[in-house]
C-alpha atoms as a PDB file:
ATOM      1  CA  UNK A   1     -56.171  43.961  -9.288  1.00  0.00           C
ATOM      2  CA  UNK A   2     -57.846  46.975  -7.751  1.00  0.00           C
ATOM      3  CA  UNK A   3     -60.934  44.754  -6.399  1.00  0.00           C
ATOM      4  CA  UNK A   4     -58.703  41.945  -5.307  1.00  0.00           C
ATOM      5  CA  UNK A   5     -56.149  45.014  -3.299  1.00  0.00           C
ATOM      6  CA  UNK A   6     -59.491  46.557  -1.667  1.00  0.00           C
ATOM      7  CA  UNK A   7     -60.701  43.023  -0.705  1.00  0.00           C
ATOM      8  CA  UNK A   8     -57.413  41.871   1.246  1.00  0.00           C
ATOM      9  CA  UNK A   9     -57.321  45.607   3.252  1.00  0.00           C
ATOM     10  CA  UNK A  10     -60.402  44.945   4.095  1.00  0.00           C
ATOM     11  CA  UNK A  11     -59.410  41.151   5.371  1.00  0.00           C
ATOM     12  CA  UNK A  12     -56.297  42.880   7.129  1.00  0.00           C
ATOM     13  CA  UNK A  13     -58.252  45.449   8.326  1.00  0.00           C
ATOM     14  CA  UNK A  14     -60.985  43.080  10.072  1.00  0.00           C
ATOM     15  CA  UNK A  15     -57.643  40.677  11.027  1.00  0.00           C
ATOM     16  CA  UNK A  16     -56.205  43.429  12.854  1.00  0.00           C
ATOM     17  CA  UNK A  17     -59.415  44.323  15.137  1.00  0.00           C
ATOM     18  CA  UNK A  18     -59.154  41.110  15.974  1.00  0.00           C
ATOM     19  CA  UNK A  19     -56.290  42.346  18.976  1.00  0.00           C
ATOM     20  CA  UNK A  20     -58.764  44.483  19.846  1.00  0.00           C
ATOM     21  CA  UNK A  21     -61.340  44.491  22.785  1.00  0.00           C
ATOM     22  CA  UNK A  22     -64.065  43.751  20.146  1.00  0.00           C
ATOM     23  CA  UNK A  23     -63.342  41.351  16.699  1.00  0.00           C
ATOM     24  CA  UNK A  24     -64.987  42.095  13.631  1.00  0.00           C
ATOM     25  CA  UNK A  25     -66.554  40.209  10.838  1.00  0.00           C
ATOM     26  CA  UNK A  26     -66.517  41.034   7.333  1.00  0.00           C
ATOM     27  CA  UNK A  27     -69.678  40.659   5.851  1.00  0.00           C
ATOM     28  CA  UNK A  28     -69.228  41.484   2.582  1.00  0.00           C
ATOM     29  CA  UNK A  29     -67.185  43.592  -0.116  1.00  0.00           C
ATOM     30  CA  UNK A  30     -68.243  45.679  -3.214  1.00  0.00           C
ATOM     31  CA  UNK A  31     -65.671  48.198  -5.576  1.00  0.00           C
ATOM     32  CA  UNK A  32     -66.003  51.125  -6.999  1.00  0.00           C
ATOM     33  CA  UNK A  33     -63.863  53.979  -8.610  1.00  0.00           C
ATOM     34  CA  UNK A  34     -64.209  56.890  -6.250  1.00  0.00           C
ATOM     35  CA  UNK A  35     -65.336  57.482  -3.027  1.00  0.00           C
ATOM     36  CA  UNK A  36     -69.177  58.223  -2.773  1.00  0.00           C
ATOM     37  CA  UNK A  37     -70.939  57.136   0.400  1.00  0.00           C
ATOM     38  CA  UNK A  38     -71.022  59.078   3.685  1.00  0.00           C
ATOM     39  CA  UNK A  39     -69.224  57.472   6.471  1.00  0.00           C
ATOM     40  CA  UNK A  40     -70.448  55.364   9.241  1.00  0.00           C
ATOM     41  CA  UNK A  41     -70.308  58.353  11.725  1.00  0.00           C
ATOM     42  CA  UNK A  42     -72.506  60.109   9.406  1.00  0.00           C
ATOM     43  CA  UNK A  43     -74.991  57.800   9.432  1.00  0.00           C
ATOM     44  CA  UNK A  44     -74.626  57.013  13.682  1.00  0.00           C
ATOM     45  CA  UNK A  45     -75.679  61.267  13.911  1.00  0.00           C
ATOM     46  CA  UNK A  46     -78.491  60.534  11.369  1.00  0.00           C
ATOM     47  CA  UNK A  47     -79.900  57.959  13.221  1.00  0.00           C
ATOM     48  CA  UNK A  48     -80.064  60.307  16.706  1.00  0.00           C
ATOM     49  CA  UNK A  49     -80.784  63.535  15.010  1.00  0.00           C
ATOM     50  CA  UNK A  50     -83.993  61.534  13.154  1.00  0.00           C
ATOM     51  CA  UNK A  51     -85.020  59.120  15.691  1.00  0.00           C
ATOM     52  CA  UNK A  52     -86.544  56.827  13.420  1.00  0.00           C
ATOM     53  CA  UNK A  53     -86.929  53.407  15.130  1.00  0.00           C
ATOM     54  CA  UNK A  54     -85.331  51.524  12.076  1.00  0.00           C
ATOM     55  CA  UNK A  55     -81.621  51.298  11.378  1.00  0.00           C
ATOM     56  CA  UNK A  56     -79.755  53.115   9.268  1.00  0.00           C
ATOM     57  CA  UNK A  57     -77.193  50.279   7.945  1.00  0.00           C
ATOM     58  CA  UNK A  58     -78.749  47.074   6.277  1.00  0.00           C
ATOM     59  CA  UNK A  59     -76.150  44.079   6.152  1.00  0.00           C
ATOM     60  CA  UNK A  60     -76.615  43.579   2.725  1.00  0.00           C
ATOM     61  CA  UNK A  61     -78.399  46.694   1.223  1.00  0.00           C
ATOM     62  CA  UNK A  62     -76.161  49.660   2.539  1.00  0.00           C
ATOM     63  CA  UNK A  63     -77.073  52.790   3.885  1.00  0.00           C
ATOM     64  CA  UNK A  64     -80.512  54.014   4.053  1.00  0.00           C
ATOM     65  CA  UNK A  65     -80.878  56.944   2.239  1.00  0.00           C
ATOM     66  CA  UNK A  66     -84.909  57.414   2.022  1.00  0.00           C
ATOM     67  CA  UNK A  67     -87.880  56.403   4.179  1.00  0.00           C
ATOM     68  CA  UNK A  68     -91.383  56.839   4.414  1.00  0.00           C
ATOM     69  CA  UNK A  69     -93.237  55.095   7.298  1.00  0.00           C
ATOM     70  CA  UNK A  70     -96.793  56.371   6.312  1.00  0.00           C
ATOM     71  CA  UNK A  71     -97.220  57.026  10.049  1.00  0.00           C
ATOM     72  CA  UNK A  72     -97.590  60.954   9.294  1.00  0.00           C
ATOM     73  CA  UNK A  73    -100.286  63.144   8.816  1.00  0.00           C
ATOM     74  CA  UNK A  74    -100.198  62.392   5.251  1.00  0.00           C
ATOM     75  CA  UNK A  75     -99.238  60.308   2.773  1.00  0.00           C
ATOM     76  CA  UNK A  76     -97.002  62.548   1.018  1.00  0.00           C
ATOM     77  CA  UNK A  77     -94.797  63.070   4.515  1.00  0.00           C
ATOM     78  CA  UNK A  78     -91.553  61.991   4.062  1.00  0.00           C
ATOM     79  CA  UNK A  79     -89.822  60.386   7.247  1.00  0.00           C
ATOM     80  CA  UNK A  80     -85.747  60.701   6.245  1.00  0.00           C
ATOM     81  CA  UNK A  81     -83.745  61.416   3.035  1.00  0.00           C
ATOM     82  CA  UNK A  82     -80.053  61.097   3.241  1.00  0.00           C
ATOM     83  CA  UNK A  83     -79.276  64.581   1.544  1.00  0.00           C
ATOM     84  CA  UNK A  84     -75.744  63.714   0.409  1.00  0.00           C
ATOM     85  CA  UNK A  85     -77.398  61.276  -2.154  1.00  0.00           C
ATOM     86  CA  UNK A  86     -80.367  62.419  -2.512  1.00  0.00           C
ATOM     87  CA  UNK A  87     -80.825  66.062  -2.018  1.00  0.00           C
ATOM     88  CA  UNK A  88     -84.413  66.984  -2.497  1.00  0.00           C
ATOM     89  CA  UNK A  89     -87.561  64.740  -3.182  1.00  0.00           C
ATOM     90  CA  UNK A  90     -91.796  64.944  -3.184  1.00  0.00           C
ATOM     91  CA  UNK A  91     -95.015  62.676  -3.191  1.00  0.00           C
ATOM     92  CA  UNK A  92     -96.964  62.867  -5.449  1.00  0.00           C
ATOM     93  CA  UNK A  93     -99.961  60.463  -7.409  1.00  0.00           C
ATOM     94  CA  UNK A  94    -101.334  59.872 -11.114  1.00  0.00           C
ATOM     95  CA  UNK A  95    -105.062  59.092 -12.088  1.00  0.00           C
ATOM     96  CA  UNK A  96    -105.295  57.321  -8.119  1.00  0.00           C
ATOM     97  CA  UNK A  97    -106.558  59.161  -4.710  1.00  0.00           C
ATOM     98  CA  UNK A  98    -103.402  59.161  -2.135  1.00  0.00           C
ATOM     99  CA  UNK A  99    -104.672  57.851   1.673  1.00  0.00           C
ATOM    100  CA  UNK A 100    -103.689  57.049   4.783  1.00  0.00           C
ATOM    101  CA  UNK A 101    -105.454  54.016   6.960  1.00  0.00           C
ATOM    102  CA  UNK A 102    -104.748  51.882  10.089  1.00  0.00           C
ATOM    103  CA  UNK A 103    -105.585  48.383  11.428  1.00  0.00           C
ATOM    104  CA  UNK A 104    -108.036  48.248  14.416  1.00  0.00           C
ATOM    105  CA  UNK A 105    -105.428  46.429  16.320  1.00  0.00           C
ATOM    106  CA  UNK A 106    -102.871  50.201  16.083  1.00  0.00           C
ATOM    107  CA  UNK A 107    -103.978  52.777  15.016  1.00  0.00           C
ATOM    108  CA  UNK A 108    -100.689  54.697  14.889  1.00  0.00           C
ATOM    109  CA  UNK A 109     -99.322  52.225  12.364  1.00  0.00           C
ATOM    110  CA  UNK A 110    -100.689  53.497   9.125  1.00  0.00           C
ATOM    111  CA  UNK A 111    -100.080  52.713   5.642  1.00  0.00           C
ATOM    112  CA  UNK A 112    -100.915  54.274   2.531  1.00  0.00           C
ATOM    113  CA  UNK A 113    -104.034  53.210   0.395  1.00  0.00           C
ATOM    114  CA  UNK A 114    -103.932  53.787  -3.593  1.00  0.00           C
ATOM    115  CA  UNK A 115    -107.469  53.995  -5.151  1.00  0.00           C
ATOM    116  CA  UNK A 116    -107.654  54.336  -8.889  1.00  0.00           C
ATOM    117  CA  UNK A 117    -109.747  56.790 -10.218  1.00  0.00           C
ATOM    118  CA  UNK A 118    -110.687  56.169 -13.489  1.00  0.00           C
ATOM    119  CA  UNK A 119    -110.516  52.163 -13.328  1.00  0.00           C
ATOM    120  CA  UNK A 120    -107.152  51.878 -14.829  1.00  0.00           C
ATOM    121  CA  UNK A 121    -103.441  52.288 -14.602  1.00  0.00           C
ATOM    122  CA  UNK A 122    -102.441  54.487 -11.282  1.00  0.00           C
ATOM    123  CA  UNK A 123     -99.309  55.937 -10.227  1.00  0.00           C
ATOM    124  CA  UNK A 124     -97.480  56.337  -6.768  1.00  0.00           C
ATOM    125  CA  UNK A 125     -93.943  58.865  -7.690  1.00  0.00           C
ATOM    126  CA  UNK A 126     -91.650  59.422  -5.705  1.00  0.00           C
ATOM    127  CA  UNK A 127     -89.784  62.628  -7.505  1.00  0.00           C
ATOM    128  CA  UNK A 128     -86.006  63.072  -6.883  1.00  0.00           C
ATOM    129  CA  UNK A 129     -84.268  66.624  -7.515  1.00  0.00           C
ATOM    130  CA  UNK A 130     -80.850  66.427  -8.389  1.00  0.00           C
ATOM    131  CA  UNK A 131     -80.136  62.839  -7.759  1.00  0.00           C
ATOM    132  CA  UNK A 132     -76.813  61.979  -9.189  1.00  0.00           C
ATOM    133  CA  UNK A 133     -76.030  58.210  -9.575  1.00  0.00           C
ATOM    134  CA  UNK A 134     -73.392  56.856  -7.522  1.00  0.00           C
ATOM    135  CA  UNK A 135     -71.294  53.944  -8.485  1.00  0.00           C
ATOM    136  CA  UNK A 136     -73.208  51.437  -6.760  1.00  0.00           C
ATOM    137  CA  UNK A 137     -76.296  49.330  -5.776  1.00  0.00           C
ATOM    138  CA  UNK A 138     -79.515  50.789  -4.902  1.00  0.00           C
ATOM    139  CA  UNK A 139     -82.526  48.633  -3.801  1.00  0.00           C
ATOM    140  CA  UNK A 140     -86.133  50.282  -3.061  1.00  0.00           C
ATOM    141  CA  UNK A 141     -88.098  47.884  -0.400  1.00  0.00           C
ATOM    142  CA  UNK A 142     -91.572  48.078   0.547  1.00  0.00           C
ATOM    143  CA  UNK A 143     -94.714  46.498   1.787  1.00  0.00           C
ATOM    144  CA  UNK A 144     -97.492  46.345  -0.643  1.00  0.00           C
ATOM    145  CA  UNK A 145    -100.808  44.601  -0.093  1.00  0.00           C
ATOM    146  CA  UNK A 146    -104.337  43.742  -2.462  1.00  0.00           C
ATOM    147  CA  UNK A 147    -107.015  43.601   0.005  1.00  0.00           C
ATOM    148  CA  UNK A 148    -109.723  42.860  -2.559  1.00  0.00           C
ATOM    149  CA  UNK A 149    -107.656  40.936  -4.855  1.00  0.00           C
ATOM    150  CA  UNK A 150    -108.892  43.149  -7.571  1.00  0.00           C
ATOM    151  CA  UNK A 151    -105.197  44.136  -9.315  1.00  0.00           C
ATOM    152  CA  UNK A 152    -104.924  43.714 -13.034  1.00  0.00           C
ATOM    153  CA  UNK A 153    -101.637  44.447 -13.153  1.00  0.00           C
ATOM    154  CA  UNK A 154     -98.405  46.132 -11.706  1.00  0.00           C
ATOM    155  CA  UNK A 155     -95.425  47.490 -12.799  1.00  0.00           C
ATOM    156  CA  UNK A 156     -92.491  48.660 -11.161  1.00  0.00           C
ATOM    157  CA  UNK A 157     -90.089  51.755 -12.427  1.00  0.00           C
ATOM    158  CA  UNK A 158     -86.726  53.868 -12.090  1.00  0.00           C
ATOM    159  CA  UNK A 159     -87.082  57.213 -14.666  1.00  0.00           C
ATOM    160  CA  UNK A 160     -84.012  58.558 -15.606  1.00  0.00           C
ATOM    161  CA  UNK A 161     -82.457  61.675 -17.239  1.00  0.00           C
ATOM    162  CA  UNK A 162     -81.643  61.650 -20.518  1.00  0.00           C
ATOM    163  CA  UNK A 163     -84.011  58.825 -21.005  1.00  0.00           C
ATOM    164  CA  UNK A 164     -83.022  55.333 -21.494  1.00  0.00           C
ATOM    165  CA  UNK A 165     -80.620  55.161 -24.590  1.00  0.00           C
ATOM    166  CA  UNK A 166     -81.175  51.958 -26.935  1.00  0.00           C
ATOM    167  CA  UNK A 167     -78.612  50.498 -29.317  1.00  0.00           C
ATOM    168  CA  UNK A 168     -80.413  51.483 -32.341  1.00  0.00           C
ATOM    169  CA  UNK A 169     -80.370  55.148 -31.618  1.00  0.00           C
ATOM    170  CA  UNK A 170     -83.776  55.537 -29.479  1.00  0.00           C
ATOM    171  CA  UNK A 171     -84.595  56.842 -26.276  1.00  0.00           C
ATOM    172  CA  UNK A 172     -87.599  56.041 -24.326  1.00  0.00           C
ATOM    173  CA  UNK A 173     -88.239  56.898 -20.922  1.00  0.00           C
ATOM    174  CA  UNK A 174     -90.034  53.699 -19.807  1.00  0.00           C
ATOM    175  CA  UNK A 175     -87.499  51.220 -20.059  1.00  0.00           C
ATOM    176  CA  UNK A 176     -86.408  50.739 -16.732  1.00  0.00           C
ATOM    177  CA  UNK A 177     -89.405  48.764 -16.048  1.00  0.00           C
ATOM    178  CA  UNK A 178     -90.521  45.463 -14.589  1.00  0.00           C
ATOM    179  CA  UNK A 179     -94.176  43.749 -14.056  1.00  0.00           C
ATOM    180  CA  UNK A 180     -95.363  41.742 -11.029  1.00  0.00           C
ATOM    181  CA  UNK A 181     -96.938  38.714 -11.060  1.00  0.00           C
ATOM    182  CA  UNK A 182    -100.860  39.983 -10.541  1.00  0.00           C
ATOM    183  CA  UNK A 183    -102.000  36.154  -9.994  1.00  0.00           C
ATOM    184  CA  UNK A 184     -99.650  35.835  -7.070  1.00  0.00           C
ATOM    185  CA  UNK A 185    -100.646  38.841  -5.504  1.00  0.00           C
ATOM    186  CA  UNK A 186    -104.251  38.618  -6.059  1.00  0.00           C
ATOM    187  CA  UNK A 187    -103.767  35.121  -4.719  1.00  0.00           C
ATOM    188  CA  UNK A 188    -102.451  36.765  -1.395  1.00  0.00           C
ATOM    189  CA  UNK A 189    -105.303  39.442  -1.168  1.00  0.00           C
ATOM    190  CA  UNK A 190    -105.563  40.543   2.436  1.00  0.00           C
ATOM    191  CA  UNK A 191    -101.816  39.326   2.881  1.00  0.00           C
ATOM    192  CA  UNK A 192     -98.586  41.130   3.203  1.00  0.00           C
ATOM    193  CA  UNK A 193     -96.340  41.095   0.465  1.00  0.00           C
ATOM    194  CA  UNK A 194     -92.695  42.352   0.353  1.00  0.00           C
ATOM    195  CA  UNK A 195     -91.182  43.915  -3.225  1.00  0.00           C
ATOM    196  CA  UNK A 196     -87.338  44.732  -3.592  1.00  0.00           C
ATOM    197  CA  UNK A 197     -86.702  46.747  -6.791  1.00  0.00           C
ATOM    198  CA  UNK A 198     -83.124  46.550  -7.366  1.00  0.00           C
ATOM    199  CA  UNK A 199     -80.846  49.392  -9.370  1.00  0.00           C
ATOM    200  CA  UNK A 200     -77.313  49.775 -10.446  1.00  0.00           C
ATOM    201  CA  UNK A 201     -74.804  52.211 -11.141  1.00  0.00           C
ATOM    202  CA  UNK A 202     -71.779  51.759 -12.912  1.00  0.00           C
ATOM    203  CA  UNK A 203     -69.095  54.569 -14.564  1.00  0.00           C
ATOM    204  CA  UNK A 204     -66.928  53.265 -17.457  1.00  0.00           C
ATOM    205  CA  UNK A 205     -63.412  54.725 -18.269  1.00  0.00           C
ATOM    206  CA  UNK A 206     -64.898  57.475 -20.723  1.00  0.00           C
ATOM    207  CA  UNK A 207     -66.826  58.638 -17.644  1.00  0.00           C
ATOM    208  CA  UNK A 208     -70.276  57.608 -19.388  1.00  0.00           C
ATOM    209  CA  UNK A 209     -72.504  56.766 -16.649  1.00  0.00           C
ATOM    210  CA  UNK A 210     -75.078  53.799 -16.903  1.00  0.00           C
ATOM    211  CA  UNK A 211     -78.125  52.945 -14.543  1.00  0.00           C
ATOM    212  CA  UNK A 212     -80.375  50.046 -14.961  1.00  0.00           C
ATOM    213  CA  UNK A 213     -82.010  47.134 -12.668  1.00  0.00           C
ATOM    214  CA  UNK A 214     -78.445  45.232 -12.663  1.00  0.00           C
ATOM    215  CA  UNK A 215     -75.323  45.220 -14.649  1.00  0.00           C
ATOM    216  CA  UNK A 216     -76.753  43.300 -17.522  1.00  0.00           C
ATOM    217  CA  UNK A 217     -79.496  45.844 -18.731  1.00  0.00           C
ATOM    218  CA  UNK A 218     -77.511  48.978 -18.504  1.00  0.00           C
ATOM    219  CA  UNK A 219     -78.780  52.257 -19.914  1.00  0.00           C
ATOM    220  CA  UNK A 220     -77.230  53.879 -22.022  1.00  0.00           C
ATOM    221  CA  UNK A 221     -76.260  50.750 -24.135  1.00  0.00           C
ATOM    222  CA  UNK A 222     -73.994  50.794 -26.794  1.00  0.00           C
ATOM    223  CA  UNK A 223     -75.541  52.535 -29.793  1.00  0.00           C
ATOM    224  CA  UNK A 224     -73.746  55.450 -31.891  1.00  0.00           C
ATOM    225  CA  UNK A 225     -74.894  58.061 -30.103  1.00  0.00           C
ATOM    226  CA  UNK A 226     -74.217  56.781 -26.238  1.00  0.00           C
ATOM    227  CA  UNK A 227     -71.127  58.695 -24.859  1.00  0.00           C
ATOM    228  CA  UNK A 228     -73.733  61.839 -24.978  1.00  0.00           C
ATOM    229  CA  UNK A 229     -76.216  60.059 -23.577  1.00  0.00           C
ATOM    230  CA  UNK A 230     -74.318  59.660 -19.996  1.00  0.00           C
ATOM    231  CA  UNK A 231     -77.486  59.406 -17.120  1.00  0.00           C
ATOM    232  CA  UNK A 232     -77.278  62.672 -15.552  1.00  0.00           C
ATOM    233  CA  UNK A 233     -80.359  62.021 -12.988  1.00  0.00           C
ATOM    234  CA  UNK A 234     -82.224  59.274 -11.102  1.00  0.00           C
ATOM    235  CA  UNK A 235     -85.656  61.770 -11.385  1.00  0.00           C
ATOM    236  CA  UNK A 236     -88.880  59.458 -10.353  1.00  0.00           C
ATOM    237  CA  UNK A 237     -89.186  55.697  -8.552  1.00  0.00           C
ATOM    238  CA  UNK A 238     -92.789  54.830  -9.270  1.00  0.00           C
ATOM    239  CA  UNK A 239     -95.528  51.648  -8.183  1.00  0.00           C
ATOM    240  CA  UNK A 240     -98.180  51.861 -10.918  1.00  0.00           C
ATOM    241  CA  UNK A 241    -101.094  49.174 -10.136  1.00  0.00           C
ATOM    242  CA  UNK A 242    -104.117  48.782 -12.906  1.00  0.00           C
ATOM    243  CA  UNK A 243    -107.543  49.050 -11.139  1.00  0.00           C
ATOM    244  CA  UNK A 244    -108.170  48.111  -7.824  1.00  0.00           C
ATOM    245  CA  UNK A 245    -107.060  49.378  -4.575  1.00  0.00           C
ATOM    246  CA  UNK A 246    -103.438  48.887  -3.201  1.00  0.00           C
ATOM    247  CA  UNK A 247    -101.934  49.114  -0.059  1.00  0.00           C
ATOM    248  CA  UNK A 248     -98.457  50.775   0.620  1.00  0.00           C
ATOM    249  CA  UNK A 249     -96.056  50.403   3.744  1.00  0.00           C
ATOM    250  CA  UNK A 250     -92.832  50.917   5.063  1.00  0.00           C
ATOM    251  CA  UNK A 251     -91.597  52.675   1.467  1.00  0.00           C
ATOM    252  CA  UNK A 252     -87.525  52.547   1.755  1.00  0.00           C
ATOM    253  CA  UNK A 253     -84.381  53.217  -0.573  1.00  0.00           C
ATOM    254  CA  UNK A 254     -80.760  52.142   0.397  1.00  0.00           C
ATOM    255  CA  UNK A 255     -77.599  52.503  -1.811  1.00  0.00           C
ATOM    256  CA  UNK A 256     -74.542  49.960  -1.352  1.00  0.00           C
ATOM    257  CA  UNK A 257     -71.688  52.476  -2.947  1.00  0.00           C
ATOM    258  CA  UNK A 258     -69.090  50.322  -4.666  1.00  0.00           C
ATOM    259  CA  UNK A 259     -65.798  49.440  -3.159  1.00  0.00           C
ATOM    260  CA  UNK A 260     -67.396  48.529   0.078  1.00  0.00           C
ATOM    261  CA  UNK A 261     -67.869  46.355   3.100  1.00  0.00           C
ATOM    262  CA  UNK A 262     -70.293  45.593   5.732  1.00  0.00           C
ATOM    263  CA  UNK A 263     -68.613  44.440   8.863  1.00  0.00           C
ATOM    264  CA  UNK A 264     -69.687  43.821  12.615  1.00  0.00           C
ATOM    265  CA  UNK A 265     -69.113  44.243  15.969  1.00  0.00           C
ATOM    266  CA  UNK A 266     -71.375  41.881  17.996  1.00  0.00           C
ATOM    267  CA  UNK A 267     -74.958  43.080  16.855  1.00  0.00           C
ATOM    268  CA  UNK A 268     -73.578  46.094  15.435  1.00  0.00           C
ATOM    269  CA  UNK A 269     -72.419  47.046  11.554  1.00  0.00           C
ATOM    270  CA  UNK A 270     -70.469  49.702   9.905  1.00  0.00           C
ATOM    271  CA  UNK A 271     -70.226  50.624   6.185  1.00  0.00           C
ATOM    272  CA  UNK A 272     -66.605  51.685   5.284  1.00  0.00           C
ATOM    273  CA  UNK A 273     -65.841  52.949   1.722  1.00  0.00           C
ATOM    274  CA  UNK A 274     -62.435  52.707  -0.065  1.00  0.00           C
ATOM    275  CA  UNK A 275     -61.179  55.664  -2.559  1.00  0.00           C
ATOM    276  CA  UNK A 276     -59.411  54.733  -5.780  1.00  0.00           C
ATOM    277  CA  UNK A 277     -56.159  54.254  -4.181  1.00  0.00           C
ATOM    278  CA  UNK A 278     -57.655  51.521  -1.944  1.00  0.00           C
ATOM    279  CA  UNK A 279     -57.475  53.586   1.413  1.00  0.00           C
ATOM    280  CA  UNK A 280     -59.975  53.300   4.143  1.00  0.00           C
ATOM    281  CA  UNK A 281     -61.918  56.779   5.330  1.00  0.00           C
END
């Protein structure tokens, strides 16, 4: 009842700006329980205070709440983070030399390089401090490239705190984990590949929070020991290549809160978020 109440305000509300100088479209809707994101306005003084030259609202993937360009000094330099989700976060590698390089044709428009060091697996982190989940969808985009078509394999992972809980009683702090196709990407070498690693956020009635890549591999699951095993912390996104040499770009994070709609005005959009009781902030 709640999703269907949220949906038709946000119908009326869209219906009614339709008397005004400017109509709007809905684009979409999500729900939630509380409300979580930071308002559109919040977002509009991020964008001028930062200056990036990307926008801050995606249609379909929310707000952008982290961003590294690669364009800095280093490759550690972090571009944006959208403190009210994510307070605090830091670059760092595993077992692979961090670089920055450039194409002939622009030289300001870097991108990261990841070399292995000992021939094997290699690790890109990106370490989050105090990151709370939020009811919600999260999606981490980014540019990634084999220019020697020399990857043995890739893997793709969220690390959580307390680690991932399994139905049998076991934790293990690997399981929110996915591999790439290496043939395809190999395939591609000296081509530009996109990735999109999706996560989700959901908070049940006992207040037990679950993460996981989308609503059907939820962590916690339901073993005997799960209501104490609540995520507490998104701590660590990683890109972990085998051998070779891989190419990084254009590194963002967005989070979609529940209970939530895209709409526009012309070539503009605006996130709104609903609270429990269905109101509009």
């Amino acid at each position: 009842m709640k999703r269907l109440f949220v949906f038709v305000l946000a119908v009326l509300m869209v219906f009614a700006s339709c008397f005004s100088a400017s109509a709007f479209t809905l684009d979409s809707v999500e729900t939630s329980e509380e409300l979580t994101a930071p308002s559109t306005a919040d977002a509009q003084a991020a964008l001028q205070e930062t200056g990036l030259d990307i926008p801050m609202l995606d249609e379909k993937l929310g707000k952008l709440v982290y961003y590294q360009s690669f364009n800095g000094a280093e490759p550690q330099y972090i571009d944006y983070i959208d403190t009210t989700v994510i307070p605090s976060a830091s670059v760092t590698g595993s077992s692979t030399l961090l670089s920055l390089d450039a194409s002939e044709e622009d030289p300001a428009d870097k991108y990261m390089v990841m070399t292995s060091i000992n021939n094997d697996w290699h690790q890109y982190l990106v370490k989050f401090t105090d990151f709370k989940p939020l009811e919600g969808k999260y999606s981490a985009e980014y540019d990634y490239m084999s220019p020697n078509g020399d990857i043995a394999g890739y893997m793709e992972r969220w690390f959580v705190t307390p680690n991932p809980y399994k139905a049998d009683g076991t934790s293990k702090d690997d399981l929110i984990s996915r591999n790439k196709d290496t043939n395809n990407i190999n395939d591609a070498k000296g081509t530009w590949l996109h990735s999109s690693v999706p996560g989700f956020c959901e908070i049940d009635e006992e207040n037990v929070t679950y993460f996981g890549f989308d609503s059907s591999s939820l962590f916690p699951q339901k073993g005997p020991d799960y209501v104490n095993n609540s995520i507490t912390n998104i701590i660590e996104f990683r890109i972990i290549p085998q051998k070779g040499i891989l190419y990084v770009d254009d590194l963002k994070i967005y989070y979609y809160p529940e209970n939530s709609f895209m709409y526009k005005n012309g070539v503009e959009i605006a996130l709104e978020t609903a609270d429990e009781n269905g109101s509009i902030t």
